[in-house]
N, C-alpha and C. Protein backbone atom coordinates (compact mmCIF):
# COMPACT_ATOMS: atom_id res chain seq x y z
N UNK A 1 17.12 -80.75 62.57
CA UNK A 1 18.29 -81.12 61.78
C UNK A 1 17.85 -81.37 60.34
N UNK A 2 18.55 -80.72 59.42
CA UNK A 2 18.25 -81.30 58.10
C UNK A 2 19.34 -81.35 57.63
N UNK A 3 19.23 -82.69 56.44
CA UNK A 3 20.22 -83.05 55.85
C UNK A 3 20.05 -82.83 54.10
N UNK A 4 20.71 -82.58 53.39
CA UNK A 4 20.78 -82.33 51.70
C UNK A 4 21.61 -83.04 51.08
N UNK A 5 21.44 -84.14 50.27
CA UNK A 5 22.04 -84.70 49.20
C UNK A 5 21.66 -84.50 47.98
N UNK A 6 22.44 -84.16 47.68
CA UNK A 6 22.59 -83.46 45.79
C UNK A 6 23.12 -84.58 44.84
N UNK A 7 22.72 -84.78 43.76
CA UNK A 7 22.87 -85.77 42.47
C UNK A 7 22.50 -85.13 41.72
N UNK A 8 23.03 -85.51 40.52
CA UNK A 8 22.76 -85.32 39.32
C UNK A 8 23.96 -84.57 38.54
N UNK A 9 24.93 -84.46 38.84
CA UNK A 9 26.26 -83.76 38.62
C UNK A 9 26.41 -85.21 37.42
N UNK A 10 27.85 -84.18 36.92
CA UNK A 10 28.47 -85.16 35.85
C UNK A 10 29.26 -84.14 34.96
N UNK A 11 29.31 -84.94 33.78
CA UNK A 11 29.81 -84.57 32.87
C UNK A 11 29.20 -83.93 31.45
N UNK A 12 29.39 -82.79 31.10
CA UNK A 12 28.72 -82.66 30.07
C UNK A 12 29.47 -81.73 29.00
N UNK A 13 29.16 -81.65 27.76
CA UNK A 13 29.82 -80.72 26.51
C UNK A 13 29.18 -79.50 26.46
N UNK A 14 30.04 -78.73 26.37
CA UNK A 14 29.90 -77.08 26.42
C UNK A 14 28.10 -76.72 25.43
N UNK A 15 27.65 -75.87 25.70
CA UNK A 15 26.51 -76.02 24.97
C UNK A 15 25.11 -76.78 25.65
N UNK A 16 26.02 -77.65 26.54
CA UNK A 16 24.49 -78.68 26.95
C UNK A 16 23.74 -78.49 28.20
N UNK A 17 22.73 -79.29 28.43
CA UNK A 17 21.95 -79.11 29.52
C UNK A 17 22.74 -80.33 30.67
N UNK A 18 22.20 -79.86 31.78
CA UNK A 18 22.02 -80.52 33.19
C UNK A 18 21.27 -80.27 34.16
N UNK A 19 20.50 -80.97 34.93
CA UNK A 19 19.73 -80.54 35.72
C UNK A 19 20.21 -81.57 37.14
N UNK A 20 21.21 -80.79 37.69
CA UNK A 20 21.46 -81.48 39.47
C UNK A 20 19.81 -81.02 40.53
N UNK A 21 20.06 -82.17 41.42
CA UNK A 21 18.94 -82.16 42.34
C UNK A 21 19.35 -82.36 43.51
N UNK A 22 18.71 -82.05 44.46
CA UNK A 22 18.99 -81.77 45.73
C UNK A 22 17.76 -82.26 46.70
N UNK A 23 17.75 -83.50 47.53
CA UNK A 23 16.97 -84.12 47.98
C UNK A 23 17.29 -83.83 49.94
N UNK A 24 16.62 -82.94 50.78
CA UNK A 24 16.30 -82.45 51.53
C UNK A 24 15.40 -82.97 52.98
N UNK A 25 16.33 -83.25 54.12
CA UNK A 25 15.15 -84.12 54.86
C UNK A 25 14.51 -83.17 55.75
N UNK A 26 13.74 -83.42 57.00
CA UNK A 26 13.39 -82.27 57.86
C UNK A 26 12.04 -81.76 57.15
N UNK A 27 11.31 -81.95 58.45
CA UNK A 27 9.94 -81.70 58.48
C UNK A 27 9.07 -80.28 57.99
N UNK A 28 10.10 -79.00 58.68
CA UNK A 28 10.00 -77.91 58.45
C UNK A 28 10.85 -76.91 57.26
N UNK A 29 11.47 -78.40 55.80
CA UNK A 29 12.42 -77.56 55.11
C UNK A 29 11.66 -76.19 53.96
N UNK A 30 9.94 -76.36 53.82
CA UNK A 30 9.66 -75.52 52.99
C UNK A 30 9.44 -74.10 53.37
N UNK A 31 9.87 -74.21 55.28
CA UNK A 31 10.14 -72.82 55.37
C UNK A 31 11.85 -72.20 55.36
N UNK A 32 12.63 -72.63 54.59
CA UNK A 32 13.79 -72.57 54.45
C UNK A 32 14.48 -72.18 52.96
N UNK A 33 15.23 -71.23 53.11
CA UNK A 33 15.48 -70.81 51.70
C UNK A 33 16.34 -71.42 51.29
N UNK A 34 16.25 -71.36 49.94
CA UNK A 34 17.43 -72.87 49.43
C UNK A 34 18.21 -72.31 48.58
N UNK A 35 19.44 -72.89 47.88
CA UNK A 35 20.39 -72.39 47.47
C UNK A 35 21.50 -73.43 46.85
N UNK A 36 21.72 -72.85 45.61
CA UNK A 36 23.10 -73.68 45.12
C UNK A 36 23.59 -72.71 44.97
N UNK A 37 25.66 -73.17 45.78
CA UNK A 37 27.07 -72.63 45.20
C UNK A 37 27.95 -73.40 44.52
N UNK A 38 28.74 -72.90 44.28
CA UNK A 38 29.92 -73.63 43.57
C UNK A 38 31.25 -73.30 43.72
N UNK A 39 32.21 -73.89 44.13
CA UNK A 39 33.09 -73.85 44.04
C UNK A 39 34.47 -74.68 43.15
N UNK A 40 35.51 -73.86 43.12
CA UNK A 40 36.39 -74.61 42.63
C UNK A 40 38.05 -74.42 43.20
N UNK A 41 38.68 -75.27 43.09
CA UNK A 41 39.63 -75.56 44.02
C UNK A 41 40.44 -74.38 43.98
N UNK A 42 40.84 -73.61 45.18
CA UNK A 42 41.49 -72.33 45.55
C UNK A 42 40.34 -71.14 45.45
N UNK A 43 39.50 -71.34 44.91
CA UNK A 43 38.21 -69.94 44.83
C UNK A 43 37.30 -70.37 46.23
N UNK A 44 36.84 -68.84 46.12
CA UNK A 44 35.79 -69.20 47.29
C UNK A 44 34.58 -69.67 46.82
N UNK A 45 33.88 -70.48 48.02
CA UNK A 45 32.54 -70.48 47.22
C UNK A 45 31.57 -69.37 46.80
N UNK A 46 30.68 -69.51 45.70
CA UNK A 46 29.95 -68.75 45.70
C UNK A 46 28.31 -68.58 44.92
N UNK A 47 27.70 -67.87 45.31
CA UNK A 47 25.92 -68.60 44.85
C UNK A 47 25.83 -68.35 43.74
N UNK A 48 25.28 -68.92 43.11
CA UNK A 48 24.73 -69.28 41.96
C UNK A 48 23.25 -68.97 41.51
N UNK A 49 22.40 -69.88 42.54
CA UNK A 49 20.94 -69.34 42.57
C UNK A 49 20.47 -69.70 44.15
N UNK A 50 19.39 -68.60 44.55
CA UNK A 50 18.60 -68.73 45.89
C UNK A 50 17.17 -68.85 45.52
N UNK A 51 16.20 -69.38 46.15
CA UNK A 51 15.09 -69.23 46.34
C UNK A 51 14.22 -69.69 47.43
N UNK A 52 13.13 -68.73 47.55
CA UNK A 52 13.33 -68.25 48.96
C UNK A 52 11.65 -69.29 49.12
N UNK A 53 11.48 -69.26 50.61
CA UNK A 53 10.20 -70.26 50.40
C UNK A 53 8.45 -70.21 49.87
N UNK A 54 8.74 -68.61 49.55
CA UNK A 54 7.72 -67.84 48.74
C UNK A 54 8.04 -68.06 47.56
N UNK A 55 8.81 -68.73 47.24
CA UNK A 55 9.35 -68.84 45.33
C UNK A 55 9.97 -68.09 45.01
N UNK A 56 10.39 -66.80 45.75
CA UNK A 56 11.25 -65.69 45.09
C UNK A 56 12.70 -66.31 44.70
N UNK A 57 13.27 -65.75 43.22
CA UNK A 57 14.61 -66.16 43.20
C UNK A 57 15.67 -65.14 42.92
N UNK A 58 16.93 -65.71 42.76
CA UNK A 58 17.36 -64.41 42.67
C UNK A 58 18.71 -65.03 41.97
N UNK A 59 19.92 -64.75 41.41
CA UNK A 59 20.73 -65.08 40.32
C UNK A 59 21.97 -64.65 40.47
N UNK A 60 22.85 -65.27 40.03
CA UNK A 60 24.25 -64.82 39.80
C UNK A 60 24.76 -64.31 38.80
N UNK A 61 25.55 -62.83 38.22
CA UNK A 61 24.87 -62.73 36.78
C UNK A 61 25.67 -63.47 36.04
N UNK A 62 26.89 -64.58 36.61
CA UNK A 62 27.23 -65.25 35.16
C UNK A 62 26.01 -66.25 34.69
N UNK A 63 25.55 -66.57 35.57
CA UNK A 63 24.25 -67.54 35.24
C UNK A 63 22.57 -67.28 34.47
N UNK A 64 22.39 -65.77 35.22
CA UNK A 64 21.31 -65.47 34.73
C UNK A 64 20.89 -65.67 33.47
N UNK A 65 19.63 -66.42 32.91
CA UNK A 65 19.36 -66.31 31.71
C UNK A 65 19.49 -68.08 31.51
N UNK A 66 20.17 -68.35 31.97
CA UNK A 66 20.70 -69.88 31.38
C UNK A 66 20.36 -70.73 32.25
N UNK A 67 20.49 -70.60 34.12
CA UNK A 67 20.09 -71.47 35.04
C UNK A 67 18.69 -70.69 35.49
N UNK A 68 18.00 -72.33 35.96
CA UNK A 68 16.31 -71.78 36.48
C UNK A 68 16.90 -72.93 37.62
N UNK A 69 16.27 -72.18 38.95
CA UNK A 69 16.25 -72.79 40.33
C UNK A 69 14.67 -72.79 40.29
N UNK A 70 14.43 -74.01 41.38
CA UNK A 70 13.48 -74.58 41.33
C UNK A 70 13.13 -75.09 42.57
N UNK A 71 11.90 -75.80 43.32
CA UNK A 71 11.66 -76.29 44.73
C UNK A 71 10.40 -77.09 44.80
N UNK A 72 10.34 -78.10 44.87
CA UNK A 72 8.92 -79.16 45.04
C UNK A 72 8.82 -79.19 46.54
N UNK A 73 8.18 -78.41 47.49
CA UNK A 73 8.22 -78.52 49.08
C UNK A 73 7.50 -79.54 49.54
N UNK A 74 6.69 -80.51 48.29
CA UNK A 74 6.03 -81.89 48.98
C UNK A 74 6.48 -82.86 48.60
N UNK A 75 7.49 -82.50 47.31
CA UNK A 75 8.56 -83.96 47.46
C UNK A 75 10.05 -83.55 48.39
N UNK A 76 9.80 -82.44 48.71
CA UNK A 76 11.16 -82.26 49.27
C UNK A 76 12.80 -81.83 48.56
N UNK A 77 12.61 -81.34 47.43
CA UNK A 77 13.66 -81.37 46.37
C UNK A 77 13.56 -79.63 45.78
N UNK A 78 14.99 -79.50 45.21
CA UNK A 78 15.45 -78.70 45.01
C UNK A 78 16.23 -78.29 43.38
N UNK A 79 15.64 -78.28 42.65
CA UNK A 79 17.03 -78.49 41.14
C UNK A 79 17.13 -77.27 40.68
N UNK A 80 18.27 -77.51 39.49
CA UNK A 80 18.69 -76.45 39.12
C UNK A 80 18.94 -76.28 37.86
N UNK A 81 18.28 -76.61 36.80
CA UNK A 81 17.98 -76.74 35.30
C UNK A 81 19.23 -75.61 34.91
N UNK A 82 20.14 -76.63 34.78
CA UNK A 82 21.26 -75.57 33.84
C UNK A 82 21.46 -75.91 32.05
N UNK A 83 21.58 -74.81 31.73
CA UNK A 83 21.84 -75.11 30.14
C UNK A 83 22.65 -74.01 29.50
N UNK A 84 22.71 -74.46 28.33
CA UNK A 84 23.80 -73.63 27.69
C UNK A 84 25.42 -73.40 28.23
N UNK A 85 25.68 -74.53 29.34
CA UNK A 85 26.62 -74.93 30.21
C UNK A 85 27.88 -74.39 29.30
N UNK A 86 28.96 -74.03 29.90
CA UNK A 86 30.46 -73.30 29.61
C UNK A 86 31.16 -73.94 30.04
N UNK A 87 32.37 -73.60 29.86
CA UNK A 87 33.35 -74.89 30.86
C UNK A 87 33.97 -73.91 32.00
N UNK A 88 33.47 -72.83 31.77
CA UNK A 88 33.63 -72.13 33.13
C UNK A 88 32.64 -72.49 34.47
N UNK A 89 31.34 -72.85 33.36
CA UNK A 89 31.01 -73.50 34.88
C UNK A 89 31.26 -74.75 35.70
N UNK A 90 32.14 -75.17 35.12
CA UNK A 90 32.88 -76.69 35.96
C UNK A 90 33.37 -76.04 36.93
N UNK A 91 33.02 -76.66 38.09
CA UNK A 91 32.75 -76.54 39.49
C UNK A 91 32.42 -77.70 40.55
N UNK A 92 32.45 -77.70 41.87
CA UNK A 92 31.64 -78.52 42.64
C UNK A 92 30.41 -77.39 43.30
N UNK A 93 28.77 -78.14 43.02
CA UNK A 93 27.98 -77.62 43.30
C UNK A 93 27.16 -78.18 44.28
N UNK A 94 27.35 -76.89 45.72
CA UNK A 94 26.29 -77.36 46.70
C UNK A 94 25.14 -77.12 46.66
N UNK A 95 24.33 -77.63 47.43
CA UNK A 95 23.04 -77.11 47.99
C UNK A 95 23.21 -76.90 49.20
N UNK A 96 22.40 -75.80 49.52
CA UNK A 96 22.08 -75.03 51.18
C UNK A 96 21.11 -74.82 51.57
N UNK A 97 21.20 -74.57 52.81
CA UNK A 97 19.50 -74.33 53.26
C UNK A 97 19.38 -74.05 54.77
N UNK A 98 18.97 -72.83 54.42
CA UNK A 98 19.23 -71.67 55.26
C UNK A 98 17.60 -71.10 56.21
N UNK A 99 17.85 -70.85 57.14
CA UNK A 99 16.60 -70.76 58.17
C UNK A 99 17.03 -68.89 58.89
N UNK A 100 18.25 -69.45 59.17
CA UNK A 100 18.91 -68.25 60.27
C UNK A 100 19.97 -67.80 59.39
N UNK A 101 20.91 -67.57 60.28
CA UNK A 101 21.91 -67.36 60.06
C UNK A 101 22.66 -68.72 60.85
N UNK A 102 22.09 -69.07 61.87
CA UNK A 102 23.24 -69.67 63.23
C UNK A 102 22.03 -71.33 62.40
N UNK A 103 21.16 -71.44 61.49
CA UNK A 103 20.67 -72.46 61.45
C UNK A 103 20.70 -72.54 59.48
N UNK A 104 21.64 -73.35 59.45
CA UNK A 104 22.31 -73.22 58.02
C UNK A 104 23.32 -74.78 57.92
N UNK A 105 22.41 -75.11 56.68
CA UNK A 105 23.36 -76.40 56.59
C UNK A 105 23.57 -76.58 54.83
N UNK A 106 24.46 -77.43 54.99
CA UNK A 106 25.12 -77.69 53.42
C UNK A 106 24.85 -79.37 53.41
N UNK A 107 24.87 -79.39 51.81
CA UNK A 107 25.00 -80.92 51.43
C UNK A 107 26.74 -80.89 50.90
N UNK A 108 27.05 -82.47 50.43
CA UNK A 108 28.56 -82.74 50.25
C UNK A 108 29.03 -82.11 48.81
N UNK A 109 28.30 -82.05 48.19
CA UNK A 109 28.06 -81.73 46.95
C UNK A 109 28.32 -82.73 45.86
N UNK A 110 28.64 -82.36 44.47
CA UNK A 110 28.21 -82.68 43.31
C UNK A 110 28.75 -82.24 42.09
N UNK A 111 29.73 -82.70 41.70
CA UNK A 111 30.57 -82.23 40.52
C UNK A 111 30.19 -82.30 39.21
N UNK A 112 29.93 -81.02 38.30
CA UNK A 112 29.83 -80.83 37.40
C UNK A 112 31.30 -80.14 36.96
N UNK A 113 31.08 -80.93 35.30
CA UNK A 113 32.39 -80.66 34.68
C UNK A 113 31.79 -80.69 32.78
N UNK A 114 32.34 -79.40 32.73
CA UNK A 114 31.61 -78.98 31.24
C UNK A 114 32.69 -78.96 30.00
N UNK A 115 32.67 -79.96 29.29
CA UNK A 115 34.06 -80.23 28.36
C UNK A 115 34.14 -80.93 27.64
N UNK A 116 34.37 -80.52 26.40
CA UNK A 116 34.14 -81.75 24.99
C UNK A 116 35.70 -82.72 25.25
């Protein structure tokens, strides 16, 4: 069983940085690929950034360039260094973490909101 709680959401002005984190329990999570989505109310969710437990990552292209995903597998954590933030990206942002397909769990998430 693993569980993911994400912090670091908030509020911020168009232009700026944020870096949400994602704190991960479970013994075996650094063989697990990790992942933030986002959603917003009536859209589906959708990813943002993955990275896989080899470090590979991979991007969404409104994001590319601006968000870096990230993974400490001996503190257990997950972030997601965003910058140059839009107010398109106001959203609620999960973290995931994915093994299988049938072994896949989410945290509650974490609201970011980008707006002078």
């Amino acid at each position: 069983q693993v569980q993911l709680v994400e912090s670091g959401g908030g509020l911020v002005q168009p232009g700026g940085p944020l870096r949400p984190s994602c704190a991960a329990s479970g013994n075996m999570i650094k063989n697990y690929v990790m992942a933030w989505y986002r959603q917003t109310p009536g859209k589906q969710r959708e990813l943002v950034a993955r990275i896989t437990s080899g470090g590979g990552t991979n991007y969404a292209d409104s994001v590319r360039g601006r968000f870096i995903i990230s993974r400490d597998n001996a503190k257990k954590l997950v972030y997601l260094q965003m910058s140059s933030l839009k107010p398109e990206d106001t959203a609620k942002y999960y973290c995931n973490a994915r093994y299988t397909d049938a072994i896949n769990y989410w945290g509650q998430g974490t609201q970011v909101t980008v707006s002078s």
